[in-house]
N, C-alpha and C. Protein backbone atom coordinates (compact mmCIF):
# COMPACT_ATOMS: atom_id res chain seq x y z
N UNK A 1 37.17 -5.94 -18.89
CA UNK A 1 38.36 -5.57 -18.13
C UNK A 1 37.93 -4.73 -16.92
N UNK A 2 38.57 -5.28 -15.68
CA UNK A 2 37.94 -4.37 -14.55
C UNK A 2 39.44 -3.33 -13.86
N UNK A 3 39.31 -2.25 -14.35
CA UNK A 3 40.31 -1.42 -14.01
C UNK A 3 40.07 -0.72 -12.46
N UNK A 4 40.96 -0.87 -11.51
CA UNK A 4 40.38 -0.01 -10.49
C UNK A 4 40.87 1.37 -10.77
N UNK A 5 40.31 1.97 -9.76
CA UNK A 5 40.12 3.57 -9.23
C UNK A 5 41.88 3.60 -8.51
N UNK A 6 42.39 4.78 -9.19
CA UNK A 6 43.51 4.75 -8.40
C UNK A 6 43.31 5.49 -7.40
N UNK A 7 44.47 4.84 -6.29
CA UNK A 7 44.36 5.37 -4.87
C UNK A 7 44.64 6.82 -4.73
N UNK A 8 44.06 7.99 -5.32
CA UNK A 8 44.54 9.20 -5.06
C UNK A 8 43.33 10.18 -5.22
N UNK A 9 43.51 11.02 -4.37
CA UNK A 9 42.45 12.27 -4.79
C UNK A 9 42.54 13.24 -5.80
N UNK A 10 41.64 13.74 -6.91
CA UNK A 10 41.63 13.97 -8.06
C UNK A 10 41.69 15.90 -7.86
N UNK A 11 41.74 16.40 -6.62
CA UNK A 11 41.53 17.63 -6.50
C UNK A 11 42.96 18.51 -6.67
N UNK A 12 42.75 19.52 -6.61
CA UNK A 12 43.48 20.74 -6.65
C UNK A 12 44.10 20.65 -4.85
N UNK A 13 44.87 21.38 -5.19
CA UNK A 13 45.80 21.48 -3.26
C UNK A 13 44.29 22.84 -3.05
N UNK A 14 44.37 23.74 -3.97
CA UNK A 14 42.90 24.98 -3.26
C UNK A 14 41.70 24.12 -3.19
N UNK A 15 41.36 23.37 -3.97
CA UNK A 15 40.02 22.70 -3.76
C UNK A 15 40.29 21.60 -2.35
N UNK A 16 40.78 21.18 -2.34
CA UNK A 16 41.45 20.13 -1.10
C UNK A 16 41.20 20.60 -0.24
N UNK A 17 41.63 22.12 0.15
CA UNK A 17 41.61 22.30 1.26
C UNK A 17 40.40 23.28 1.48
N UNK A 18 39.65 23.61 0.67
CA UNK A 18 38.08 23.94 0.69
C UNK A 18 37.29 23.06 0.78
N UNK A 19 37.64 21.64 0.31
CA UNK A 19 36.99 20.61 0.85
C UNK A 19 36.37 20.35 2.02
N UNK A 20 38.15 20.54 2.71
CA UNK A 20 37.93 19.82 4.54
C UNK A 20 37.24 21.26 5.19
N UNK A 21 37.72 22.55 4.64
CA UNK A 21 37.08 23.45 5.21
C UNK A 21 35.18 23.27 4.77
N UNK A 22 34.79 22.73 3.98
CA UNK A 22 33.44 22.35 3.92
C UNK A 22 33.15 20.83 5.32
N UNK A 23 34.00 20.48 4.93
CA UNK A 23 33.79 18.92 6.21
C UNK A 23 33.69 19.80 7.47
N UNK A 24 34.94 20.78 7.55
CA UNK A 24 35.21 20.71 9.07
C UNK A 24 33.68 21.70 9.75
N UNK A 25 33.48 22.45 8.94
CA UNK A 25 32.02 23.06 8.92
C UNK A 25 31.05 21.99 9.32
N UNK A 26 30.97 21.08 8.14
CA UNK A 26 29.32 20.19 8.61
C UNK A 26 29.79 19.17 9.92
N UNK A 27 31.02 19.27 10.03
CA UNK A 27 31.39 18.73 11.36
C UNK A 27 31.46 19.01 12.63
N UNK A 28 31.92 20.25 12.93
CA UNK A 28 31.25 21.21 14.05
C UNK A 28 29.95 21.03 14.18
N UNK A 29 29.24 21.14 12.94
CA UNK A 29 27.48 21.69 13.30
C UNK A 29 26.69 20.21 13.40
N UNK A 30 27.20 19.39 12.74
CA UNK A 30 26.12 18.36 13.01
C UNK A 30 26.98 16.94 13.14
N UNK A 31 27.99 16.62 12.96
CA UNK A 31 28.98 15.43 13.31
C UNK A 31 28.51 15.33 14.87
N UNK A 32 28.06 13.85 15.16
CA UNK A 32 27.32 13.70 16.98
C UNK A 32 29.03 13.06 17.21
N UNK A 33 29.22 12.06 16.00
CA UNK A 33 30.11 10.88 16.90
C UNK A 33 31.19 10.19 15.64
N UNK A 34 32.41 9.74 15.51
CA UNK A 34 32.63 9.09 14.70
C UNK A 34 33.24 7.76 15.02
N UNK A 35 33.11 6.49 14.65
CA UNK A 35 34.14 5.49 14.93
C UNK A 35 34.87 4.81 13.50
N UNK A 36 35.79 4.38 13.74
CA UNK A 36 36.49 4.30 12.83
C UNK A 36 37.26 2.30 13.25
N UNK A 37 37.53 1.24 12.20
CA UNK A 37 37.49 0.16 12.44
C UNK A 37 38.17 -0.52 11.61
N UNK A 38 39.40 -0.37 11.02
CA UNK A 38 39.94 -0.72 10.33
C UNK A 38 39.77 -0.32 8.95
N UNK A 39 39.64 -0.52 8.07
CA UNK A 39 39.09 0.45 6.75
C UNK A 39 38.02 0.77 6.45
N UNK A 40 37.25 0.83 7.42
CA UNK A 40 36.30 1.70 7.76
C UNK A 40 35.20 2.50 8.32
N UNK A 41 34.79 3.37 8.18
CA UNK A 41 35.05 4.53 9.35
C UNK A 41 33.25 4.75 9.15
N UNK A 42 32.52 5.46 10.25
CA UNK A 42 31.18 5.44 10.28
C UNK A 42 31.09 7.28 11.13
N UNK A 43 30.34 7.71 10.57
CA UNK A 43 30.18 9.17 10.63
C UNK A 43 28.85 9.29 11.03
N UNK A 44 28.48 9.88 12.22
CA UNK A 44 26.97 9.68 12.59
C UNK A 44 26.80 11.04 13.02
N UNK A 45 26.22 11.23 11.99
CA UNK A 45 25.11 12.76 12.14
C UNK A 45 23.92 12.87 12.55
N UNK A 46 23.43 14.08 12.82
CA UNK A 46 22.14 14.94 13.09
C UNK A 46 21.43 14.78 11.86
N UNK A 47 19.88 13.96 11.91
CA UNK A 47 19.26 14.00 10.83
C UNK A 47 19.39 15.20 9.95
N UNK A 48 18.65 16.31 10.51
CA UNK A 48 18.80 17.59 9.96
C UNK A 48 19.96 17.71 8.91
N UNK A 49 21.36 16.86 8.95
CA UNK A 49 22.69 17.17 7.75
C UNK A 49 22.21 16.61 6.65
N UNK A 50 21.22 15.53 6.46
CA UNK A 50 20.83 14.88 5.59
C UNK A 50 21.06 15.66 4.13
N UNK A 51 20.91 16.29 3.89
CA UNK A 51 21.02 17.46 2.77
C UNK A 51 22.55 17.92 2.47
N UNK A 52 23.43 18.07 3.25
CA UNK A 52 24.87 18.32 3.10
C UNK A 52 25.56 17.46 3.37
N UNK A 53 25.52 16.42 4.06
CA UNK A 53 25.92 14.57 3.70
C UNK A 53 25.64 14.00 2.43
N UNK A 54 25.00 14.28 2.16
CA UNK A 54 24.48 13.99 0.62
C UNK A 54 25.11 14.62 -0.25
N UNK A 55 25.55 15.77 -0.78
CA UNK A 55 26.05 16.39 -1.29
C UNK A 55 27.60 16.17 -1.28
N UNK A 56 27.78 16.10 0.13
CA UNK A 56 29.57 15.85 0.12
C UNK A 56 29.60 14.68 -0.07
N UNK A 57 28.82 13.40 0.23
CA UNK A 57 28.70 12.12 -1.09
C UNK A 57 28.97 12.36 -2.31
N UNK A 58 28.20 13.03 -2.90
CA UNK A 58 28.17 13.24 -4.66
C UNK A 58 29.92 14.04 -4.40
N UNK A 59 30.04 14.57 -3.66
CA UNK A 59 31.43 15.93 -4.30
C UNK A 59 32.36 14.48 -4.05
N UNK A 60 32.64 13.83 -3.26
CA UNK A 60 33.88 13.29 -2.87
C UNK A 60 33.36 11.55 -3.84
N UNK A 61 32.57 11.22 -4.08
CA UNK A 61 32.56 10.47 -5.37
C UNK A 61 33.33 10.68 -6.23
N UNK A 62 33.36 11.78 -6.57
CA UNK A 62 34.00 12.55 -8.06
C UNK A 62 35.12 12.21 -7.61
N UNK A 63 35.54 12.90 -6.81
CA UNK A 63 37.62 12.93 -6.74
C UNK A 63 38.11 11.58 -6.03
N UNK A 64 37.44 11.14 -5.01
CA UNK A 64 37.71 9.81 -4.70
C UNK A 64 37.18 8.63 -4.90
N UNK A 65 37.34 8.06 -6.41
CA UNK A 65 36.39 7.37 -6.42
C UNK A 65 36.79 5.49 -6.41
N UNK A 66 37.72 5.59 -5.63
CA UNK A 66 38.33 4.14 -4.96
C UNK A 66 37.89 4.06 -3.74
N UNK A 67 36.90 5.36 -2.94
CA UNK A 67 36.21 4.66 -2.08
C UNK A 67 34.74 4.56 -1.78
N UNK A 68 34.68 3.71 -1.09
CA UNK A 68 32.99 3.26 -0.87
C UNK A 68 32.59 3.97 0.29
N UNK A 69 31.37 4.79 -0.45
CA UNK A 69 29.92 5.75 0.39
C UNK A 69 29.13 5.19 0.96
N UNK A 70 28.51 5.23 1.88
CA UNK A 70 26.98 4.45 2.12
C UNK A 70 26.24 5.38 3.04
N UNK A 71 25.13 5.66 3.16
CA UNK A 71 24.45 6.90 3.81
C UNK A 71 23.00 5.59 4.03
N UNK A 72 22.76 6.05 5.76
CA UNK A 72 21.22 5.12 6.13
C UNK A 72 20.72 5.67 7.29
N UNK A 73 19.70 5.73 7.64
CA UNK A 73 19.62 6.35 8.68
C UNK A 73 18.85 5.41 9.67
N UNK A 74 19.03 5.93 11.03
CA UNK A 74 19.05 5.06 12.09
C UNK A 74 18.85 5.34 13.26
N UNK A 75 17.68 4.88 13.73
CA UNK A 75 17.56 5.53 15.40
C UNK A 75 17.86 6.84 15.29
N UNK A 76 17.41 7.61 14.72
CA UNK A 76 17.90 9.27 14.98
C UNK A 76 18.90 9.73 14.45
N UNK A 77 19.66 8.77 13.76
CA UNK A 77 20.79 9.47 13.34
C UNK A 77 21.00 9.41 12.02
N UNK A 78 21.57 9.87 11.30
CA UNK A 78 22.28 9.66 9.52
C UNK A 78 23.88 8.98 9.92
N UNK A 79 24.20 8.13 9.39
CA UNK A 79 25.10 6.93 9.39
C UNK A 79 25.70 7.70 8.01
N UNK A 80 27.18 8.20 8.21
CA UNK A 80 27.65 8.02 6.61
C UNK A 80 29.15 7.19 6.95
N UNK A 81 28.90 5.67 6.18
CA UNK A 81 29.70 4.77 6.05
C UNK A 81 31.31 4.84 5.03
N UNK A 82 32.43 4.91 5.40
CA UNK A 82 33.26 5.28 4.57
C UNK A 82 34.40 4.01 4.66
N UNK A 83 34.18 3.10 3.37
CA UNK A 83 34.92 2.34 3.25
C UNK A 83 36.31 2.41 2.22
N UNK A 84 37.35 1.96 2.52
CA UNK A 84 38.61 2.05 1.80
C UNK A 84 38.89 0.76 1.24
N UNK A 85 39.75 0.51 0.45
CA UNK A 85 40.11 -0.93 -0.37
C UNK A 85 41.35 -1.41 0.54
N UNK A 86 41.34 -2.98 0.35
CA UNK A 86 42.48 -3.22 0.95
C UNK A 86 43.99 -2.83 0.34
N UNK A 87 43.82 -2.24 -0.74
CA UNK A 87 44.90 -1.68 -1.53
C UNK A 87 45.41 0.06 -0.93
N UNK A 88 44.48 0.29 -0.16
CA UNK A 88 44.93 1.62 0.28
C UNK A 88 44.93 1.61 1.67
N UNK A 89 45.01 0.55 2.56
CA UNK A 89 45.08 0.70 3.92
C UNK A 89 46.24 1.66 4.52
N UNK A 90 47.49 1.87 3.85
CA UNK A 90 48.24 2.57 3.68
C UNK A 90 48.04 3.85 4.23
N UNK A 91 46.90 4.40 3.23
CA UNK A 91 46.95 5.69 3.11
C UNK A 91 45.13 5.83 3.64
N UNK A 92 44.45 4.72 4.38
CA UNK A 92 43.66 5.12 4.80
C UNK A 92 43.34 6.00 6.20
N UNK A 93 44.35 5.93 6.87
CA UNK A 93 44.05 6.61 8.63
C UNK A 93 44.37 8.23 8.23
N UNK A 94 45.48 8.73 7.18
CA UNK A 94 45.04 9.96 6.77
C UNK A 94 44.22 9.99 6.16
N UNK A 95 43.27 9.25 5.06
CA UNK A 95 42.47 10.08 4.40
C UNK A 95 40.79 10.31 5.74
N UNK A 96 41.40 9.07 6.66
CA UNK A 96 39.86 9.06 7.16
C UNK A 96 39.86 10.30 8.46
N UNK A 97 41.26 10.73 8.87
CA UNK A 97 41.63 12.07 8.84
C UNK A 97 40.50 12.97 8.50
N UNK A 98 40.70 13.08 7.64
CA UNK A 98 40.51 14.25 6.11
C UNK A 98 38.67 14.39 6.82
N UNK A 99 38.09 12.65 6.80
CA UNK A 99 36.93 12.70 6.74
C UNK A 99 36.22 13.47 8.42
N UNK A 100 37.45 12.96 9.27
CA UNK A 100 36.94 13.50 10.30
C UNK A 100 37.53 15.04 11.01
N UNK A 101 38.06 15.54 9.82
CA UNK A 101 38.25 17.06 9.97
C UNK A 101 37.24 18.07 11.10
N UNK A 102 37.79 18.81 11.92
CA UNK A 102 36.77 19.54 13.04
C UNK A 102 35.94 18.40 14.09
N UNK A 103 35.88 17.35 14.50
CA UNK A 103 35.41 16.46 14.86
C UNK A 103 36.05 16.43 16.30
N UNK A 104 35.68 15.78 17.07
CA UNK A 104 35.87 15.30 18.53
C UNK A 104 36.65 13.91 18.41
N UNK A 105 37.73 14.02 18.83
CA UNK A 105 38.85 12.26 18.70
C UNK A 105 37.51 11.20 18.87
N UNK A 106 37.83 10.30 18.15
CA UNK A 106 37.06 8.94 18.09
C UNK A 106 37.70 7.56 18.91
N UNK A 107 36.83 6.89 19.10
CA UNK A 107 37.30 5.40 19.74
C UNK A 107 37.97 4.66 18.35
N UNK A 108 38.97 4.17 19.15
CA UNK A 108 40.10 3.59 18.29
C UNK A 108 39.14 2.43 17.29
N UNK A 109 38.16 1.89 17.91
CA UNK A 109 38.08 0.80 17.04
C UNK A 109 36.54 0.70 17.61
N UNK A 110 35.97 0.10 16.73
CA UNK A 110 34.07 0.08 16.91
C UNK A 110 33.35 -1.00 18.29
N UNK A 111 34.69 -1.62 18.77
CA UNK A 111 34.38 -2.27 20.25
C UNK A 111 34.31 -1.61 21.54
N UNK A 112 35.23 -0.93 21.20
CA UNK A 112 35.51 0.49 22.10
C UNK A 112 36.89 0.02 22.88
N UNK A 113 37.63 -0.77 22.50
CA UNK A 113 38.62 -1.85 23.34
C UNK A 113 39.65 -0.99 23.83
N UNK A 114 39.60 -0.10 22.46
CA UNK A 114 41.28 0.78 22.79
C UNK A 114 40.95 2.07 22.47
């Protein structure tokens, strides 16, 4: 039986918002760029985050775990890939929000069209 992950975050409203206050932190300091493309969104860091990208992988596994992580690195940068299900498109442009907490506005879409 393949049960999915329900579409919701498993945290506390205090942990929630210590969360993004952890994002909006590694986002100031090392977030270069983000684009975002329909359900899903690409986060390109400063090698150097490698260590706290990783970590907020493992933390946001736990509470969100209907969505898909992917971390690679590239030409200089750490790539963290954040995919959503087509079952939560809904509620994906806030959560990817969430992801780009403290960040610089992004290009609407990964062509750069709009």
């Amino acid at each position: 039986m393949n049960v999915e992950a329900p579409i919701a975050c498993t945290l506390s409203a205090g942990d929630f918002r210590k969360r993004l206050e952890r994002i909006g932190r590694l986002n100031r300091k090392h977030l270069k760029r983000h684009e975002q493309d329909g359900l899903s969104l690409r986060l390109f860091y400063q090698p150097s985050a490698r260590g706290e990208v990783r970590k907020l992988v493992e933390l946001e596994r736990t509470c969100c775990a209907f969505l898909d992580f992917q971390i690679e690195e590239r030409q200089g940068e750490l790539v963290l890939k954040v995919d959503a299900p087509e079952r939560a498109r809904v509620a994906a442009e806030s959560m990817f929000a969430d992801f780009t907490s403290g960040a610089a506005p992004a290009r609407a879409s990964a062509c750069g069209c709009c």
